[in-house]
PDB file of N, CA and C in Angstrom:
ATOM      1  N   UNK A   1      -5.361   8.738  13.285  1.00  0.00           N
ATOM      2  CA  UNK A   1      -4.863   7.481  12.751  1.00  0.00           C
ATOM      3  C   UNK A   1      -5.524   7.225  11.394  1.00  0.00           C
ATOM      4  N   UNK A   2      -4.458   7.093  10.524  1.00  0.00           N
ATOM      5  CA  UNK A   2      -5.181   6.948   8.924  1.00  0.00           C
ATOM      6  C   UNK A   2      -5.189   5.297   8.882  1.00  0.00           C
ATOM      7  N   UNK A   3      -6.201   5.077   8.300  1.00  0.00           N
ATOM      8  CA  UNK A   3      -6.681   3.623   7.961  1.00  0.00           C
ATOM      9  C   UNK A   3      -5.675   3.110   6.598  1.00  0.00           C
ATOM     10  N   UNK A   4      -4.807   1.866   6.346  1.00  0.00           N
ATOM     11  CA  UNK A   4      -3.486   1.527   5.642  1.00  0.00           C
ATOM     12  C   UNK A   4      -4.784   2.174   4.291  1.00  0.00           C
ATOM     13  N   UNK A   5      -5.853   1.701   3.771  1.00  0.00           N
ATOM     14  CA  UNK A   5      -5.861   1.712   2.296  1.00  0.00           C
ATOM     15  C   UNK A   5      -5.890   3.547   2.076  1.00  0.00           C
ATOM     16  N   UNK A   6      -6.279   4.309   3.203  1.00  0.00           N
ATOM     17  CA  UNK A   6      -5.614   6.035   2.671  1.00  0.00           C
ATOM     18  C   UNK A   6      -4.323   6.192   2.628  1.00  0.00           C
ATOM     19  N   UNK A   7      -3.677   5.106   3.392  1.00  0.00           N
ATOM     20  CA  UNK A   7      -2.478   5.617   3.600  1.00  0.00           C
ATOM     21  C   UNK A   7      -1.749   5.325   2.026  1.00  0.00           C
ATOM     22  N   UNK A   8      -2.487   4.019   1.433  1.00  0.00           N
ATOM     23  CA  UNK A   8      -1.873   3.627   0.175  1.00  0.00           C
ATOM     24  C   UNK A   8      -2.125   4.359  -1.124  1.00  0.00           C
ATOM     25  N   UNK A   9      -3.719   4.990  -0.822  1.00  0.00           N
ATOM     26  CA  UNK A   9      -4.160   6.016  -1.866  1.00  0.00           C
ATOM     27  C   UNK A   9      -3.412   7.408  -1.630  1.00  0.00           C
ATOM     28  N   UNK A  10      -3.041   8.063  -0.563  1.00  0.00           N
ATOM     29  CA  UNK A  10      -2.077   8.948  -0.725  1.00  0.00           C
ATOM     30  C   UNK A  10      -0.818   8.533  -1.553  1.00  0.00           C
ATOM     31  N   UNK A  11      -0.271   7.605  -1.150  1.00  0.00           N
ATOM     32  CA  UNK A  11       1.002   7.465  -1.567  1.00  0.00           C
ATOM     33  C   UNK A  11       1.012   7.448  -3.353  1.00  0.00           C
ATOM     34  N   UNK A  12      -0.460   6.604  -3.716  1.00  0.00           N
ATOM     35  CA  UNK A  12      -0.284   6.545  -4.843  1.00  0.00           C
ATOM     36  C   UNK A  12      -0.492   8.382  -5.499  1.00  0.00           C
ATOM     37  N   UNK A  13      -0.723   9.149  -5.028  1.00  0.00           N
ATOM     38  CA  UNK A  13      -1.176  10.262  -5.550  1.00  0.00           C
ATOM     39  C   UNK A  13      -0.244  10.834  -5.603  1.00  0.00           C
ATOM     40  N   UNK A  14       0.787  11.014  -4.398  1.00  0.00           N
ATOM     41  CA  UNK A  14       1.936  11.820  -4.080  1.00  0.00           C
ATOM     42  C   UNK A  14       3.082  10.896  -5.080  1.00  0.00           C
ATOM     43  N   UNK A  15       2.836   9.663  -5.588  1.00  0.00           N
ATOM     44  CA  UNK A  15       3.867   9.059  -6.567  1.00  0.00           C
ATOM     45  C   UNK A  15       3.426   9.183  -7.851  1.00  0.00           C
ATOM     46  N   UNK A  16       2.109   9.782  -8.274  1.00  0.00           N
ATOM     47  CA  UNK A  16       1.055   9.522  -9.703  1.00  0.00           C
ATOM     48  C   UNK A  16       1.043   8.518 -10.484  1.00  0.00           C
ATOM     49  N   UNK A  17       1.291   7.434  -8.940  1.00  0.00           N
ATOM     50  CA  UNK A  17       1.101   5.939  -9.788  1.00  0.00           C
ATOM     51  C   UNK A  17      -0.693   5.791  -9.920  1.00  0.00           C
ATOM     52  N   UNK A  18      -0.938   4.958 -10.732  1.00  0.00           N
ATOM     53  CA  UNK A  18      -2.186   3.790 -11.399  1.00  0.00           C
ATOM     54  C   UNK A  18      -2.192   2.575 -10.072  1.00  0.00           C
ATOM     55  N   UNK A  19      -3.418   2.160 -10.139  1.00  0.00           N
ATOM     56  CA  UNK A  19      -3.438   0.838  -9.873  1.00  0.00           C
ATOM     57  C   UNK A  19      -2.608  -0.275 -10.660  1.00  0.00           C
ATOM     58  N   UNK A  20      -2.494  -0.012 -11.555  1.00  0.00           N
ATOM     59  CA  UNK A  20      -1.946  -1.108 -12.757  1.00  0.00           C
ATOM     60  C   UNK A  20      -0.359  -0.722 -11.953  1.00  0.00           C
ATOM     61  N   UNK A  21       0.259   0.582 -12.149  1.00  0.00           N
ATOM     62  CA  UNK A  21       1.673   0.651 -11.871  1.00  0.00           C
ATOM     63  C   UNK A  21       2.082   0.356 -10.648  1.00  0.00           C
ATOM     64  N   UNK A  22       1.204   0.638  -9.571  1.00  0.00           N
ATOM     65  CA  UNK A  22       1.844   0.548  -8.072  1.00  0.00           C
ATOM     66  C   UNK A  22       1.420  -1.440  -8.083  1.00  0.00           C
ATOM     67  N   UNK A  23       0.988  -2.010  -8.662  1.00  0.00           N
ATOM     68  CA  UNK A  23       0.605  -3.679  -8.763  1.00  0.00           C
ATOM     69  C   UNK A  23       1.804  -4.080  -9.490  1.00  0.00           C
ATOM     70  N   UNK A  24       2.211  -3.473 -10.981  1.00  0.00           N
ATOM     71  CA  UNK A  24       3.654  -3.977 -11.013  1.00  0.00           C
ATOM     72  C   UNK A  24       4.694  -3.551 -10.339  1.00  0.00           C
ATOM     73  N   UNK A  25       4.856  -2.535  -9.562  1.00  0.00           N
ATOM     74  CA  UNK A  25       5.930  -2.448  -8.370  1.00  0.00           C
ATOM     75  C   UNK A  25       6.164  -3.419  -7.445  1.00  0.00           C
ATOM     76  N   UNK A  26       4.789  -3.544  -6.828  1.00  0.00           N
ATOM     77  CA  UNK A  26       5.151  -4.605  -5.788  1.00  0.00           C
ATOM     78  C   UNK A  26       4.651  -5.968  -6.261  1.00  0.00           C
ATOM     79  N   UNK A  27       4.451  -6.461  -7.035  1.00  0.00           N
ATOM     80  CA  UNK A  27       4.533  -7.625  -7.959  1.00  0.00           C
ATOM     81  C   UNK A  27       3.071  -8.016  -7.211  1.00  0.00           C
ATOM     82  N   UNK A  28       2.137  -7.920  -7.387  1.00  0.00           N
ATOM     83  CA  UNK A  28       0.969  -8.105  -7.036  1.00  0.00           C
ATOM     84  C   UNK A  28      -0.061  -8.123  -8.486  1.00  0.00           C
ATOM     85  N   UNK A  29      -1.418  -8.421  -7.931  1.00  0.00           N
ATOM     86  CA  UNK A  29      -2.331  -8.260  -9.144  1.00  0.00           C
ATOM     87  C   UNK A  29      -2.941  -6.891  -8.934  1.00  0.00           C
ATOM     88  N   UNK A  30      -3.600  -6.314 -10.165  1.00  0.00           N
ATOM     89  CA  UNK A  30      -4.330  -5.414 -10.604  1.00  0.00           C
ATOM     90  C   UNK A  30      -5.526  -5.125  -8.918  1.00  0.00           C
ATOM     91  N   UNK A  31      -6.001  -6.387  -9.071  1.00  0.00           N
ATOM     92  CA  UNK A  31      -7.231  -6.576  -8.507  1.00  0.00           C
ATOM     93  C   UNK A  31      -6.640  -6.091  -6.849  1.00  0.00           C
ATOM     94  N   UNK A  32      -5.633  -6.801  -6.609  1.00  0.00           N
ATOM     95  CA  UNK A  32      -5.041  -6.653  -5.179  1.00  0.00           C
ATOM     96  C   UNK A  32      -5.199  -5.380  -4.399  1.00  0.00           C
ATOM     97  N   UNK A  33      -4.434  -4.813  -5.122  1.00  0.00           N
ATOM     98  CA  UNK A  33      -4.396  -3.225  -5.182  1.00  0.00           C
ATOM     99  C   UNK A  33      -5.898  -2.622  -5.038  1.00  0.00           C
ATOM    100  N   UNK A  34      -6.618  -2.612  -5.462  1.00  0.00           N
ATOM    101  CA  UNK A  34      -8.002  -2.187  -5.553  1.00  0.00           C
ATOM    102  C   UNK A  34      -8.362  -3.152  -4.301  1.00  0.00           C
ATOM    103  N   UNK A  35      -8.370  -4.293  -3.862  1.00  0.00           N
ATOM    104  CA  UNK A  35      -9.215  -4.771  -2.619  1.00  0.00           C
ATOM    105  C   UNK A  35      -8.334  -4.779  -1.558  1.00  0.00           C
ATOM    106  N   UNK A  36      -7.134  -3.281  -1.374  1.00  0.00           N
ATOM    107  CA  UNK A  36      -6.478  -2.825  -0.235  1.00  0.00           C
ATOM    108  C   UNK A  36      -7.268  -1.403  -0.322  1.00  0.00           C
ATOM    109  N   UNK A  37      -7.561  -0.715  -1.142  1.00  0.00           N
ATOM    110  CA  UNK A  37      -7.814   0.602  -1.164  1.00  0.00           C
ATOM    111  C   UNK A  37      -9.122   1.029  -1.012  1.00  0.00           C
ATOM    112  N   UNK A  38      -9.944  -0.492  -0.900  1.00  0.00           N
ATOM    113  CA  UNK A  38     -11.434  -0.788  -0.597  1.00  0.00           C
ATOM    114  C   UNK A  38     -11.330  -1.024   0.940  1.00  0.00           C
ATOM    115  N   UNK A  39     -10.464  -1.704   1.281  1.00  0.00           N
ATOM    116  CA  UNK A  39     -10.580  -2.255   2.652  1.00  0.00           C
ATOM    117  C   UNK A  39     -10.801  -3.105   2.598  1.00  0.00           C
ATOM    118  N   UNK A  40     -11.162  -4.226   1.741  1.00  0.00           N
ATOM    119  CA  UNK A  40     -11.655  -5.624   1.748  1.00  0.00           C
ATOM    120  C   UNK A  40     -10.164  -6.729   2.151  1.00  0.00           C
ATOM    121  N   UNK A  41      -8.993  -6.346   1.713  1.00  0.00           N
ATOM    122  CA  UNK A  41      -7.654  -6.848   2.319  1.00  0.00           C
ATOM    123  C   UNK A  41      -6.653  -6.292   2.646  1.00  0.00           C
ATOM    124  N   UNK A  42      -5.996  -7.120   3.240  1.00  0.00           N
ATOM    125  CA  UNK A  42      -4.880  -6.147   4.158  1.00  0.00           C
ATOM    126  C   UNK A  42      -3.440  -6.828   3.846  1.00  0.00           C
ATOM    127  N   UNK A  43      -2.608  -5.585   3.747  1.00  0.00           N
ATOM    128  CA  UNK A  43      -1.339  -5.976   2.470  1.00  0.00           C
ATOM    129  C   UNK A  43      -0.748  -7.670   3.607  1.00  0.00           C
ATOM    130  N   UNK A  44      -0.269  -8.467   2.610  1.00  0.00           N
ATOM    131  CA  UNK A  44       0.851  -9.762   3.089  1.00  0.00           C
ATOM    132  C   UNK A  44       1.858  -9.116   3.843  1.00  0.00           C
ATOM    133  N   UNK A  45       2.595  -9.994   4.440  1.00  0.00           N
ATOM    134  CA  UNK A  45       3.702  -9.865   5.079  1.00  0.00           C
ATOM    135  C   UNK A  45       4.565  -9.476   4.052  1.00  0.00           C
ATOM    136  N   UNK A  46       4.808 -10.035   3.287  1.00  0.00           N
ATOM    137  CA  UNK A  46       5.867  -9.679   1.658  1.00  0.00           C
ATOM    138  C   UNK A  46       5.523  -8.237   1.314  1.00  0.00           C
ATOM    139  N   UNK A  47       4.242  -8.182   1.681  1.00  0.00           N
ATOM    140  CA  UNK A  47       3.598  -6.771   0.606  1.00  0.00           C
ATOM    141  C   UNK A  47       4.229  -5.439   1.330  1.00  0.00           C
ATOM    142  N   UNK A  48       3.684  -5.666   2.482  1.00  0.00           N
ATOM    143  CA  UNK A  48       4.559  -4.701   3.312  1.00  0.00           C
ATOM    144  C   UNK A  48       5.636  -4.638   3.494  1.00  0.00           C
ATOM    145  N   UNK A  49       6.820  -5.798   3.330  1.00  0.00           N
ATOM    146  CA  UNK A  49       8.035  -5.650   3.377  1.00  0.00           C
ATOM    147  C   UNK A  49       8.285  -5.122   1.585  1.00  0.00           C
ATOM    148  N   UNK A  50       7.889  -4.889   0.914  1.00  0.00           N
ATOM    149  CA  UNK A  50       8.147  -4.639  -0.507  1.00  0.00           C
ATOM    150  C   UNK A  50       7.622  -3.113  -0.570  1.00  0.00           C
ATOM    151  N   UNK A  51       6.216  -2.958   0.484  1.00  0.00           N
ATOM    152  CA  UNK A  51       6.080  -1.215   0.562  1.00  0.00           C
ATOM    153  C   UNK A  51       7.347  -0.360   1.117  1.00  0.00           C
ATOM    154  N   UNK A  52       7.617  -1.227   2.615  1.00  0.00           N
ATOM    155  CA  UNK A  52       8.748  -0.492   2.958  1.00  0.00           C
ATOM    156  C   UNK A  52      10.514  -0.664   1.819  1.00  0.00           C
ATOM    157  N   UNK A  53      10.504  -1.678   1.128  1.00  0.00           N
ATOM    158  CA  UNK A  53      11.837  -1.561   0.223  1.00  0.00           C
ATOM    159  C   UNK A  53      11.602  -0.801  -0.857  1.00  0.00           C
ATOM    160  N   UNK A  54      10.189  -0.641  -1.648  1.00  0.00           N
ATOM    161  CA  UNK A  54       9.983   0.625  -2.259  1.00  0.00           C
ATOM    162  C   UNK A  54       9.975   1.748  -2.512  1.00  0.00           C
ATOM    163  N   UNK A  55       9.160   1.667  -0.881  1.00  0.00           N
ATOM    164  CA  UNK A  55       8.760   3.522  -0.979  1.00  0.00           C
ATOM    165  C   UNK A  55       9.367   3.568   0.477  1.00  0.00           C
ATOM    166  N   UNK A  56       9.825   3.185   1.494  1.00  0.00           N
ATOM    167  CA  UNK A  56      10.258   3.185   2.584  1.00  0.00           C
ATOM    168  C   UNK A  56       9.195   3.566   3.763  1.00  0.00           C
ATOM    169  N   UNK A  57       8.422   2.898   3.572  1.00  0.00           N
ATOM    170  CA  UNK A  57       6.814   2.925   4.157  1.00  0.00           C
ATOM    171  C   UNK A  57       7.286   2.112   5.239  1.00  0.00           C
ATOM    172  N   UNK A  58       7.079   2.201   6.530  1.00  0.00           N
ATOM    173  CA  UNK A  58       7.459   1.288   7.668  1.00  0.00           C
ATOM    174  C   UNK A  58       6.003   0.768   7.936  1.00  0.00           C
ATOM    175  N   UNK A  59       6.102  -0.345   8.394  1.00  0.00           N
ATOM    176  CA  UNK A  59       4.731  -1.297   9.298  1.00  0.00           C
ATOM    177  C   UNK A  59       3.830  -0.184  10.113  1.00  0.00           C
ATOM    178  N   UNK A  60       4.560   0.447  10.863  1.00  0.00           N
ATOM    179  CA  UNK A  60       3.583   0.865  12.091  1.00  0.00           C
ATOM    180  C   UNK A  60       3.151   1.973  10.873  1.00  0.00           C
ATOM    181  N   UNK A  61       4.249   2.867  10.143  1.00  0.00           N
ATOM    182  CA  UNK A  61       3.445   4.179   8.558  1.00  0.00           C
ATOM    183  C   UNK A  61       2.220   3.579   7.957  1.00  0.00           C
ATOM    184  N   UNK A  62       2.613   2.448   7.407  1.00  0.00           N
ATOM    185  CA  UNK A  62       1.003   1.375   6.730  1.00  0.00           C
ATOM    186  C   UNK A  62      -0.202   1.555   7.539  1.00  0.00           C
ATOM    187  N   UNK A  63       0.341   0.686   8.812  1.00  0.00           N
ATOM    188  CA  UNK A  63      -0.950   0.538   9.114  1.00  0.00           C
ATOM    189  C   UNK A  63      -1.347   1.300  10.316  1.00  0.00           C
ATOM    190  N   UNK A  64      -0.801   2.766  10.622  1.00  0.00           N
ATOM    191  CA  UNK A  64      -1.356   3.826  11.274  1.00  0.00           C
ATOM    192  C   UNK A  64      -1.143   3.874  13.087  1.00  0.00           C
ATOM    193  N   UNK A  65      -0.001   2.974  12.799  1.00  0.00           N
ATOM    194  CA  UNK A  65       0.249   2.609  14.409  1.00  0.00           C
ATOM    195  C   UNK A  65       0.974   3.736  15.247  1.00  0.00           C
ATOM    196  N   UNK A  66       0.291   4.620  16.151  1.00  0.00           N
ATOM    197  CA  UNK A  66       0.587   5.395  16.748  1.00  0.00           C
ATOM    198  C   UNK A  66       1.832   5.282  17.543  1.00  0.00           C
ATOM    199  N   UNK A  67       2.580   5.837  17.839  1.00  0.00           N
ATOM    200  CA  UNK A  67       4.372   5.819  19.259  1.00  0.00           C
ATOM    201  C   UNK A  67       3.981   6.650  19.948  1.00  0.00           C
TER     202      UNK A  67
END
């Protein structure tokens, strides 16, 4: 089970987005982005519905929820 902020640092690697670019995708701040990939917060309800209309990241993909 990957913890959501690897799951978000992969994604950004496998997309060769920035902090700055994956923050204007999902309309967030700079800072946001960096205190998900720390672990210090955990994406909004919006955020995750904007991961999955983005990148098609589902809830249980984010946040490592096993089936």
């Amino acid at each position: 089970m990957m913890p959501y902020s690897e799951v978000i640092r992969q994604l950004m690697i496998e997309k060769g987005l920035s902090q700055e670019k994956l923050a204007r995708i999902l309309h967030v701040n700079q800072t946001t982005v960096g205190q998900w990939l720390r672990g210090k917060k955990k994406p909004s309800y919006d955020n995750i519905l904007a991961f999955y209309t983005e990148f098609g990241i589902t809830p249980d993909e984010l946040f490592g929820v096993a089936k």
